[in-house]
PDB file of N, CA and C in Angstrom:
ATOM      1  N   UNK A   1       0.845  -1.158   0.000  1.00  0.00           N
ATOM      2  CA  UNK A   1       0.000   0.000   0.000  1.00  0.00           C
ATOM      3  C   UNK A   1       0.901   1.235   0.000  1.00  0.00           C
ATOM      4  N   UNK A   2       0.570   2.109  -0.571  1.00  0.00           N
ATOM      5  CA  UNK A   2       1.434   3.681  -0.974  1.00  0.00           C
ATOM      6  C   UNK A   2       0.315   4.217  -0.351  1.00  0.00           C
ATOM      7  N   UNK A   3       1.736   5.080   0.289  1.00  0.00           N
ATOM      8  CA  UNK A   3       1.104   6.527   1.555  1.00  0.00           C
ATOM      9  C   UNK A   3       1.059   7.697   0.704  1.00  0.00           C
ATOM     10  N   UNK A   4       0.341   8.858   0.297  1.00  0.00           N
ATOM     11  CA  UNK A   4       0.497   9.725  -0.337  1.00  0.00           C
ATOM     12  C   UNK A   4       0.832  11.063   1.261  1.00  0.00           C
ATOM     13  N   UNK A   5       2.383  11.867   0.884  1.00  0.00           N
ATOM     14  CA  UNK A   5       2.129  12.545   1.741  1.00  0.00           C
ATOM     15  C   UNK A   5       2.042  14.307   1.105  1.00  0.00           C
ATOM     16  N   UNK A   6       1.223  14.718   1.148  1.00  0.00           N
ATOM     17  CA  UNK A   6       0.989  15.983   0.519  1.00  0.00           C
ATOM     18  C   UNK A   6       1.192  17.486   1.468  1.00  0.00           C
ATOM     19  N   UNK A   7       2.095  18.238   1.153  1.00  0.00           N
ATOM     20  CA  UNK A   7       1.783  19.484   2.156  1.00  0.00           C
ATOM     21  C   UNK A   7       0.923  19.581   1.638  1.00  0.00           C
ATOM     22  N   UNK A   8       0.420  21.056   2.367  1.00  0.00           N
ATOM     23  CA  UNK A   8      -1.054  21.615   2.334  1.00  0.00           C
ATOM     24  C   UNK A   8      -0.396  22.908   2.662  1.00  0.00           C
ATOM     25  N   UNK A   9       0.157  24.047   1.676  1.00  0.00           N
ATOM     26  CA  UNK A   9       0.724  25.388   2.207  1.00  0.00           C
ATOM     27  C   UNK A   9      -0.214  25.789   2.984  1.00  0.00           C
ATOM     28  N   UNK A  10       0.370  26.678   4.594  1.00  0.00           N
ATOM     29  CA  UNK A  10      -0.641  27.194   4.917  1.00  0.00           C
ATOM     30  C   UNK A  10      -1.478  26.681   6.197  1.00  0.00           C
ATOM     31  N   UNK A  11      -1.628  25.267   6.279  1.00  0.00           N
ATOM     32  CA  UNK A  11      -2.107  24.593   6.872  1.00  0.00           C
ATOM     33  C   UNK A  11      -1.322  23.023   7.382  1.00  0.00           C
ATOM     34  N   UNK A  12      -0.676  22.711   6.532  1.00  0.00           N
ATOM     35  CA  UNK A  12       0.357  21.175   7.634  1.00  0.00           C
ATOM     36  C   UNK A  12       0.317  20.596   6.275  1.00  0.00           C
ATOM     37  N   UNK A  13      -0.053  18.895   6.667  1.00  0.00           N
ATOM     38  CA  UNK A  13       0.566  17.363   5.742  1.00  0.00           C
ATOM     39  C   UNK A  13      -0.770  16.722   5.558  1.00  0.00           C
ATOM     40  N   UNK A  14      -1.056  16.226   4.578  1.00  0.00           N
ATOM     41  CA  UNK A  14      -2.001  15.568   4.312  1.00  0.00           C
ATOM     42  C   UNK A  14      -1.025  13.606   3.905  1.00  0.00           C
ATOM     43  N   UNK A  15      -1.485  12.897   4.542  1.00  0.00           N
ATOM     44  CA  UNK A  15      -1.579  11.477   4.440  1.00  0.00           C
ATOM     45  C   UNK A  15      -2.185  10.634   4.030  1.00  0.00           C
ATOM     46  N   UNK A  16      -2.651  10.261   2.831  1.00  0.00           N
ATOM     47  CA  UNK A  16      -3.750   9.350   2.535  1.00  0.00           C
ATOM     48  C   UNK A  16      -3.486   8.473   1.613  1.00  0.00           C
ATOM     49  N   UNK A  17      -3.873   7.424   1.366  1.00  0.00           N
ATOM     50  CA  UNK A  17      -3.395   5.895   0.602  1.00  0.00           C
ATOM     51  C   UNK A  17      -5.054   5.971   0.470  1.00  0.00           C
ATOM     52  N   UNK A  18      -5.322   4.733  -0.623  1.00  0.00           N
ATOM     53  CA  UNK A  18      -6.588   4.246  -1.441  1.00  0.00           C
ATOM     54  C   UNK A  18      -6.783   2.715  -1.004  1.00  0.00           C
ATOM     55  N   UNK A  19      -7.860   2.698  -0.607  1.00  0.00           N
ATOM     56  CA  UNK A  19      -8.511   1.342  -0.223  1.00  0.00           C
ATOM     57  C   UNK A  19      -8.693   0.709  -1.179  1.00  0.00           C
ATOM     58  N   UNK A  20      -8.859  -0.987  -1.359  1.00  0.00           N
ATOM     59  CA  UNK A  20      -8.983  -1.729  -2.245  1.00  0.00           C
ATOM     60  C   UNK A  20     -10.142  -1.416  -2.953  1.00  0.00           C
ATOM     61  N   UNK A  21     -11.338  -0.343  -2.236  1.00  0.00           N
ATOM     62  CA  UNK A  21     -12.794  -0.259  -3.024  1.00  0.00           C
ATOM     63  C   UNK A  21     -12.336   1.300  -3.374  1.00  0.00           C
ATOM     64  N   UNK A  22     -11.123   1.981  -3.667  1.00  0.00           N
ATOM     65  CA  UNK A  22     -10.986   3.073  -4.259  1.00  0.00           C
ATOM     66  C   UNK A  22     -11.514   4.302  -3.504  1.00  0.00           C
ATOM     67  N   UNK A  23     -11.778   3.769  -2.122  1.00  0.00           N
ATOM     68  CA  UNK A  23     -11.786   5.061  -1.172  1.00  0.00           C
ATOM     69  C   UNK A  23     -10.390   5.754  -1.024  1.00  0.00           C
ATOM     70  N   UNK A  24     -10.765   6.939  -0.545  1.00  0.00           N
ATOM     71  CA  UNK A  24      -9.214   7.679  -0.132  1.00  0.00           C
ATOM     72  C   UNK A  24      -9.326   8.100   1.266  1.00  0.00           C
ATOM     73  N   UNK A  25      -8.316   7.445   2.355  1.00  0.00           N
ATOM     74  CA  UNK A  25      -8.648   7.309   3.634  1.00  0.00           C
ATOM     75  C   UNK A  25      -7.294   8.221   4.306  1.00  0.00           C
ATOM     76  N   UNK A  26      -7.462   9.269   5.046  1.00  0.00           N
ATOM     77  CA  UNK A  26      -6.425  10.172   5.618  1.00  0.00           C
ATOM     78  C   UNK A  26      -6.401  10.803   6.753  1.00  0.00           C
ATOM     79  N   UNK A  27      -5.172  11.603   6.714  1.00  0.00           N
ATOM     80  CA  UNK A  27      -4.999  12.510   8.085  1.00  0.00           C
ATOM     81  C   UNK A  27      -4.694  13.520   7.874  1.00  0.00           C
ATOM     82  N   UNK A  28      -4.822  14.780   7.896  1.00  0.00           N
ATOM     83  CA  UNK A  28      -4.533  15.731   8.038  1.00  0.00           C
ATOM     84  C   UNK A  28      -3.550  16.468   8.938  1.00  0.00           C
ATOM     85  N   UNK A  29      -2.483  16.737   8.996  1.00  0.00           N
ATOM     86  CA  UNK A  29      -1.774  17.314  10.576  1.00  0.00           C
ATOM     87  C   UNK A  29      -1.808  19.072  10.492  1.00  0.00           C
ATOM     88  N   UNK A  30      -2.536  19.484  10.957  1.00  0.00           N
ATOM     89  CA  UNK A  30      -2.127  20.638  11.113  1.00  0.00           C
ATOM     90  C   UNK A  30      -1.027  21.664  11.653  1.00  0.00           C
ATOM     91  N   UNK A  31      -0.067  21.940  10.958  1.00  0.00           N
ATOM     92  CA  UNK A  31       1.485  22.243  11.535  1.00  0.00           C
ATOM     93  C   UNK A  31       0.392  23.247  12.985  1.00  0.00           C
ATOM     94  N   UNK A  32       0.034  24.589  12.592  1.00  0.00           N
ATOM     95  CA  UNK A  32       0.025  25.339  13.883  1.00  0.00           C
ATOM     96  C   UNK A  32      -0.743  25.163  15.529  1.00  0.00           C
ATOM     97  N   UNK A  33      -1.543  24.172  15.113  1.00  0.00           N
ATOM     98  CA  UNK A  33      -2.088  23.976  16.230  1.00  0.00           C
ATOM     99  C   UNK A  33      -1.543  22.386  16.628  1.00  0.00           C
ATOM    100  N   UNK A  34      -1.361  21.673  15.942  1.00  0.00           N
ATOM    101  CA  UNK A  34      -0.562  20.196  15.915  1.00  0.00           C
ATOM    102  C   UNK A  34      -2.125  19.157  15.986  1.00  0.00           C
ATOM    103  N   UNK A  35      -3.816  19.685  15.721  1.00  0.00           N
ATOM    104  CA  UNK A  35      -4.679  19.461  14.778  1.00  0.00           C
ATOM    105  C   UNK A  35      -4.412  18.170  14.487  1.00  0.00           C
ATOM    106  N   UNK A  36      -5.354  17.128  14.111  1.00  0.00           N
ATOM    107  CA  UNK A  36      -5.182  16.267  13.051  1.00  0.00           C
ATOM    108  C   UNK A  36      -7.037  15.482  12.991  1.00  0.00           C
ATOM    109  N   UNK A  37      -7.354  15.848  11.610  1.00  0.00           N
ATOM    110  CA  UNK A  37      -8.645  15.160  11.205  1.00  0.00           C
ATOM    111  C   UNK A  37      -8.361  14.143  10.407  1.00  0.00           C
ATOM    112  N   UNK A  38      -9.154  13.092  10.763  1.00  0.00           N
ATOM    113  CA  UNK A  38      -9.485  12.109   9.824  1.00  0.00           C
ATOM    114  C   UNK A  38     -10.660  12.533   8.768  1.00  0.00           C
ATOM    115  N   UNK A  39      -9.622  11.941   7.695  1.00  0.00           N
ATOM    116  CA  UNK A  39     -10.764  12.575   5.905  1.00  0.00           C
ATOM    117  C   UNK A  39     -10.642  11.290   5.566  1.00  0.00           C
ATOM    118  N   UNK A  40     -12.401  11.248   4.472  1.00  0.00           N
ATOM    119  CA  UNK A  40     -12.062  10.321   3.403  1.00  0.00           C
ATOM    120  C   UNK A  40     -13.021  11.384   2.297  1.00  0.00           C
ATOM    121  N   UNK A  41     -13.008  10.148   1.383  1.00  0.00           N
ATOM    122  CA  UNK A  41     -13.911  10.257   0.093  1.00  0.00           C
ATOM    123  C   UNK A  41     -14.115   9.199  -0.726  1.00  0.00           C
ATOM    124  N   UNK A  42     -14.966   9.278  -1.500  1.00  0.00           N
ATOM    125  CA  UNK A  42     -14.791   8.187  -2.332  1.00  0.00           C
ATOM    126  C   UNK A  42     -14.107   7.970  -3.459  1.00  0.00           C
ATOM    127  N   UNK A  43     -12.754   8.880  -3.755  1.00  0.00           N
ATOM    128  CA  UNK A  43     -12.062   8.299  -4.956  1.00  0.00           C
ATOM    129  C   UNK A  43     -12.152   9.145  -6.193  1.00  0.00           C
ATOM    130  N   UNK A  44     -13.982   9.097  -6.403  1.00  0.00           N
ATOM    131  CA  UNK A  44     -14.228   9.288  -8.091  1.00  0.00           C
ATOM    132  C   UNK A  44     -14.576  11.269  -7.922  1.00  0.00           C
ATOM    133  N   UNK A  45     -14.227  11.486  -7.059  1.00  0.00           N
ATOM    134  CA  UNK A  45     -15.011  12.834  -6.792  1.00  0.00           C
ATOM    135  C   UNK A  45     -13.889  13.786  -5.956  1.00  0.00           C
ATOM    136  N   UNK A  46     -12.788  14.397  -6.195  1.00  0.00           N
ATOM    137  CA  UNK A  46     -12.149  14.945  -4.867  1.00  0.00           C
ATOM    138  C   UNK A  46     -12.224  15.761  -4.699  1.00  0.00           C
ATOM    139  N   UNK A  47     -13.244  16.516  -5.025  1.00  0.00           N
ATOM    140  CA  UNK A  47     -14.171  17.556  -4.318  1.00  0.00           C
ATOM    141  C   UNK A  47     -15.492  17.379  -3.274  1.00  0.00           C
ATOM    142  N   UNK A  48     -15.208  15.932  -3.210  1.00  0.00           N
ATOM    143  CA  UNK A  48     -16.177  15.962  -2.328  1.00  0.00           C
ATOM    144  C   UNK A  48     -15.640  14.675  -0.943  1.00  0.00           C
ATOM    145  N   UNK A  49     -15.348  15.161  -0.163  1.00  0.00           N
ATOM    146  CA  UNK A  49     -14.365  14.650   0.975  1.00  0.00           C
ATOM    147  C   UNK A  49     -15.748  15.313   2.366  1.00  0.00           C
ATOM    148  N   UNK A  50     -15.041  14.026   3.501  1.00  0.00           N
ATOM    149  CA  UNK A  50     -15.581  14.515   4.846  1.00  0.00           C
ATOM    150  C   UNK A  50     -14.304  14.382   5.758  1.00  0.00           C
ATOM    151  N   UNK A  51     -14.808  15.270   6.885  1.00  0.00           N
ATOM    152  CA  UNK A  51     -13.452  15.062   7.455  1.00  0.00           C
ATOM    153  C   UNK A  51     -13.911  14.723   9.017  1.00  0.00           C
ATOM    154  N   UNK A  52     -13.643  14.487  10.028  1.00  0.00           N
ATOM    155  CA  UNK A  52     -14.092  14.667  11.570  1.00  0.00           C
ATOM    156  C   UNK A  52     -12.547  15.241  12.148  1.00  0.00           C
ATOM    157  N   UNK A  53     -12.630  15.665  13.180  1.00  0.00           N
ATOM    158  CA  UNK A  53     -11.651  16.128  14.150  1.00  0.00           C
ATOM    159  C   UNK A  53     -11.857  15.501  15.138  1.00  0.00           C
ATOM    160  N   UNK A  54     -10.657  14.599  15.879  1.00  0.00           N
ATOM    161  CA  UNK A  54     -10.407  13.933  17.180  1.00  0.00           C
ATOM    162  C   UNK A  54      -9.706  14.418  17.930  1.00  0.00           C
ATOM    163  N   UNK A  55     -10.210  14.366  19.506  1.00  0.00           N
ATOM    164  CA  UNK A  55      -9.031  14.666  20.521  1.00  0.00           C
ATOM    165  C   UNK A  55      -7.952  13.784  20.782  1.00  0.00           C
ATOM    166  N   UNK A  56      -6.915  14.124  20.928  1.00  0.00           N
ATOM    167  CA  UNK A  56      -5.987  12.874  20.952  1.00  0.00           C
ATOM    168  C   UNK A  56      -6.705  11.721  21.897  1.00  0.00           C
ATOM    169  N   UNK A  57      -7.501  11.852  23.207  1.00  0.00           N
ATOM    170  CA  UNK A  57      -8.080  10.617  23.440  1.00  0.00           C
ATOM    171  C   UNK A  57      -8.928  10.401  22.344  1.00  0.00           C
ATOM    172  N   UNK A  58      -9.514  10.388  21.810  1.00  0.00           N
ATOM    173  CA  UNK A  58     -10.350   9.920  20.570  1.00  0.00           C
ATOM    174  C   UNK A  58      -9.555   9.096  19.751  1.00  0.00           C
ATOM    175  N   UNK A  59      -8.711   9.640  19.433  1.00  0.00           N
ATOM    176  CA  UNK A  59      -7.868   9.006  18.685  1.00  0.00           C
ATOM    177  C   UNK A  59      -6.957   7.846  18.486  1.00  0.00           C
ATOM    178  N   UNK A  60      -6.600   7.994  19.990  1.00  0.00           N
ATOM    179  CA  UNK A  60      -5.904   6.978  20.850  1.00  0.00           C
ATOM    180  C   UNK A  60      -7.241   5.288  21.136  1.00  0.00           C
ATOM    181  N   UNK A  61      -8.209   6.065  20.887  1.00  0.00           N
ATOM    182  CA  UNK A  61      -9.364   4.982  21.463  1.00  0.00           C
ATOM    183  C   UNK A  61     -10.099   4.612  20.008  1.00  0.00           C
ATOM    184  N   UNK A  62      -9.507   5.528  18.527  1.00  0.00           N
ATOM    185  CA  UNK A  62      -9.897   4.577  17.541  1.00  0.00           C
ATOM    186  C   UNK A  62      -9.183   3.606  17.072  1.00  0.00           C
ATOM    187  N   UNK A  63      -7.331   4.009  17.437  1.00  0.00           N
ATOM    188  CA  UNK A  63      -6.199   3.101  17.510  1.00  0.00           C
ATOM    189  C   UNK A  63      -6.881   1.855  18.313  1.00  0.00           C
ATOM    190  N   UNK A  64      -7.329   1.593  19.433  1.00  0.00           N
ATOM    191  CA  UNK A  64      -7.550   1.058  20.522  1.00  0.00           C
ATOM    192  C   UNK A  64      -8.641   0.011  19.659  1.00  0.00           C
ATOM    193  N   UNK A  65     -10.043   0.545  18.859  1.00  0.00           N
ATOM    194  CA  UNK A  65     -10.739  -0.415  18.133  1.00  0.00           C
ATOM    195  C   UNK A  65      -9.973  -0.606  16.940  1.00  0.00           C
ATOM    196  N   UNK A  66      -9.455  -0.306  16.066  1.00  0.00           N
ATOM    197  CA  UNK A  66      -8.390  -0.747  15.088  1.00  0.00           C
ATOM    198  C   UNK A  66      -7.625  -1.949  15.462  1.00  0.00           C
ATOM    199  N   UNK A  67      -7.438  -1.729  16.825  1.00  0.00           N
ATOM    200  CA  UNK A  67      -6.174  -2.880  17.036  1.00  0.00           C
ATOM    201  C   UNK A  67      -5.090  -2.585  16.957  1.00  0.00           C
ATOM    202  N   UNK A  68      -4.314  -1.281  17.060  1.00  0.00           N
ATOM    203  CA  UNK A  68      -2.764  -1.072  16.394  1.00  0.00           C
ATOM    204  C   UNK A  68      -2.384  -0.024  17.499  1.00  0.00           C
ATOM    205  N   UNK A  69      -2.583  -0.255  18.596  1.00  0.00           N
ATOM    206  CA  UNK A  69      -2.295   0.144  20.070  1.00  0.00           C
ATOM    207  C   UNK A  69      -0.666  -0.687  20.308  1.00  0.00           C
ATOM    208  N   UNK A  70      -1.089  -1.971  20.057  1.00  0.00           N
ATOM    209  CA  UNK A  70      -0.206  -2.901  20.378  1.00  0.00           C
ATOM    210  C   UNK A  70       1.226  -2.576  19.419  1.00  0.00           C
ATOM    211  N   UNK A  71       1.043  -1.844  18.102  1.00  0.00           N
ATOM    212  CA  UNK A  71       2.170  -1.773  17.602  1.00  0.00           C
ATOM    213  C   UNK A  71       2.230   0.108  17.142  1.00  0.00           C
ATOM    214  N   UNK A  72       2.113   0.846  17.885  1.00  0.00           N
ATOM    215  CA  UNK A  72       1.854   2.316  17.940  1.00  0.00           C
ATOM    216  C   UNK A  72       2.152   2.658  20.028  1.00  0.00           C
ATOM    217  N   UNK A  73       3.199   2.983  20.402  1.00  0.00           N
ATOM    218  CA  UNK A  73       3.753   3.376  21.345  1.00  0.00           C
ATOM    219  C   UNK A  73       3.133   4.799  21.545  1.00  0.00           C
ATOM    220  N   UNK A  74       2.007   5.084  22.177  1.00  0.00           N
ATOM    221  CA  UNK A  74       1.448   6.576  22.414  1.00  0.00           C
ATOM    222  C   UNK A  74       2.048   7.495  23.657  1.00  0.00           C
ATOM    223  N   UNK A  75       2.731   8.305  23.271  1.00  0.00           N
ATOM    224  CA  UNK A  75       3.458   9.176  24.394  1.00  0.00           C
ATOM    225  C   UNK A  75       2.986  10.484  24.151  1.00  0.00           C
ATOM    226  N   UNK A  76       3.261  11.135  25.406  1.00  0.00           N
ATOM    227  CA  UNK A  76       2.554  12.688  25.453  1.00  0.00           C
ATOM    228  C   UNK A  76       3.944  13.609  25.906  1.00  0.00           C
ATOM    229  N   UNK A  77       4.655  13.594  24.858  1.00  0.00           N
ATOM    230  CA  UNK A  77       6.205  14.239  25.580  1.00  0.00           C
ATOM    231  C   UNK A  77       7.406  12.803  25.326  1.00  0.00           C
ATOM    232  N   UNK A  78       8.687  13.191  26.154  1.00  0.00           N
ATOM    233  CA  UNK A  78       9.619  11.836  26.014  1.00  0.00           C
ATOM    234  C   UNK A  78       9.608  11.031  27.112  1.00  0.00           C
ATOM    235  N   UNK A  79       8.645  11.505  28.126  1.00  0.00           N
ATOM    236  CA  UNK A  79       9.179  10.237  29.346  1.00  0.00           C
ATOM    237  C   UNK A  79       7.549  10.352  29.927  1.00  0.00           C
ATOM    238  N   UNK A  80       6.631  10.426  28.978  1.00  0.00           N
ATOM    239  CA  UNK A  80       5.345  10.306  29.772  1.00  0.00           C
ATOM    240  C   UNK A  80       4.108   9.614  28.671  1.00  0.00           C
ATOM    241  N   UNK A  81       4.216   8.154  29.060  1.00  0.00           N
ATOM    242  CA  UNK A  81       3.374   7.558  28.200  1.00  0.00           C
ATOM    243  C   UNK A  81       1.828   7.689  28.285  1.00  0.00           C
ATOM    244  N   UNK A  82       0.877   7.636  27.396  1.00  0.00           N
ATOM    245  CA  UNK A  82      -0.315   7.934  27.483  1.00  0.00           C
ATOM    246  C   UNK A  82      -0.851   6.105  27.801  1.00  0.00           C
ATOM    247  N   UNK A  83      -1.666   6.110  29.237  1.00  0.00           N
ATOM    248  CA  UNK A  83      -2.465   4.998  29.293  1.00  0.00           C
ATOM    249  C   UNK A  83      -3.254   4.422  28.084  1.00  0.00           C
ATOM    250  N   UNK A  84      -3.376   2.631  27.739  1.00  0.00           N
ATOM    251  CA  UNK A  84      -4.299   2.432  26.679  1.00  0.00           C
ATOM    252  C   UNK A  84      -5.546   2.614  27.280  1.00  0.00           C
ATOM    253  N   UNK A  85      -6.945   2.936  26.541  1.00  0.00           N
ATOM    254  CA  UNK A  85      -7.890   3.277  26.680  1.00  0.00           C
ATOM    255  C   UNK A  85      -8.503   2.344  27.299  1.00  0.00           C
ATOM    256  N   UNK A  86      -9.508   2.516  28.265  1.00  0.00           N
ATOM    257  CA  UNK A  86     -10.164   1.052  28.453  1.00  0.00           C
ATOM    258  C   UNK A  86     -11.375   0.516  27.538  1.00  0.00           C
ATOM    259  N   UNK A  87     -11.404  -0.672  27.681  1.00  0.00           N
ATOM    260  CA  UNK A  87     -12.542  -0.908  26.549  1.00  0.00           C
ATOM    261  C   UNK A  87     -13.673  -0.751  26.951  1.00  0.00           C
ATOM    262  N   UNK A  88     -14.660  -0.469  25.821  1.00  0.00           N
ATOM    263  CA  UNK A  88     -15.589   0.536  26.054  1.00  0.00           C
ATOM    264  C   UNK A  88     -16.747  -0.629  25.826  1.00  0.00           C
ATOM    265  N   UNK A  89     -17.897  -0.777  26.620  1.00  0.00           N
ATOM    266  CA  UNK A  89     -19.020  -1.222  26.499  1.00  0.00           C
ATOM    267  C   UNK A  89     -19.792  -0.789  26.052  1.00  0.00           C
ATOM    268  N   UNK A  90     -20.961  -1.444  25.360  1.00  0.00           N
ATOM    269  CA  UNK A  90     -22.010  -1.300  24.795  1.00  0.00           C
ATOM    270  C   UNK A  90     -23.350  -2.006  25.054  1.00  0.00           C
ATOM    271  N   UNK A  91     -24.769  -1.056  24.926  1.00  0.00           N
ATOM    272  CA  UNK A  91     -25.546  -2.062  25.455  1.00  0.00           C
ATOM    273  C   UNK A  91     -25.855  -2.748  24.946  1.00  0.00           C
ATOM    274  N   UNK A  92     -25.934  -4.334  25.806  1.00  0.00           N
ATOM    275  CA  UNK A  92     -26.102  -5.628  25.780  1.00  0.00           C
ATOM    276  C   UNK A  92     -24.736  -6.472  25.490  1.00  0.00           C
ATOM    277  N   UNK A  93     -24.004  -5.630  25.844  1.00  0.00           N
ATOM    278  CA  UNK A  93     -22.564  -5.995  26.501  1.00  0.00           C
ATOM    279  C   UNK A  93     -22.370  -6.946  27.418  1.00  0.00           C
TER     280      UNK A  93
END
């Protein structure tokens, strides 16, 4: 899989690679605020994209349902690791 990494003058790095169904799945980093939304789209249209904004716990806790906690070391600084999230219930859990 190929990472596309794109500045964005103005605003930070854009990250996004293409899913086997020709979605385009990404991140955004925003250099000034250090920001980062998850975007997609579907491919045939790139004018037409959605994006959401996560707090780093959010983020840390979509790593967490992904599964890639285990190979993604989350730190907040150099000597202060961020707890993994706990898992989250649902009803009829």
């Amino acid at each position: 899989m190929e990472v596309e990494h794109t500045p964005l003058p103005g605003i930070g790095m854009r990250h996004c690679f293409t899913t086997e169904r020709g979605r385009r799945v990404g991140v955004v980093t925003h250099h000034a605020s250090g920001r980062r939304d998850l975007v997609h789209d579907d491919g045939s249209d790139p004018d037409s994209s959605c994006s959401l904004t996560l707090t780093r716990a959010e983020a840390i806790a979509l790593a967490g349902l992904l599964g890639i906690l285990d190979i993604v070391d989350v730190t907040d600084g150099p000597d202060h690791r961020i707890p993994d999230p706990e898992p989250q219930t649902g009803p009829g859990s």
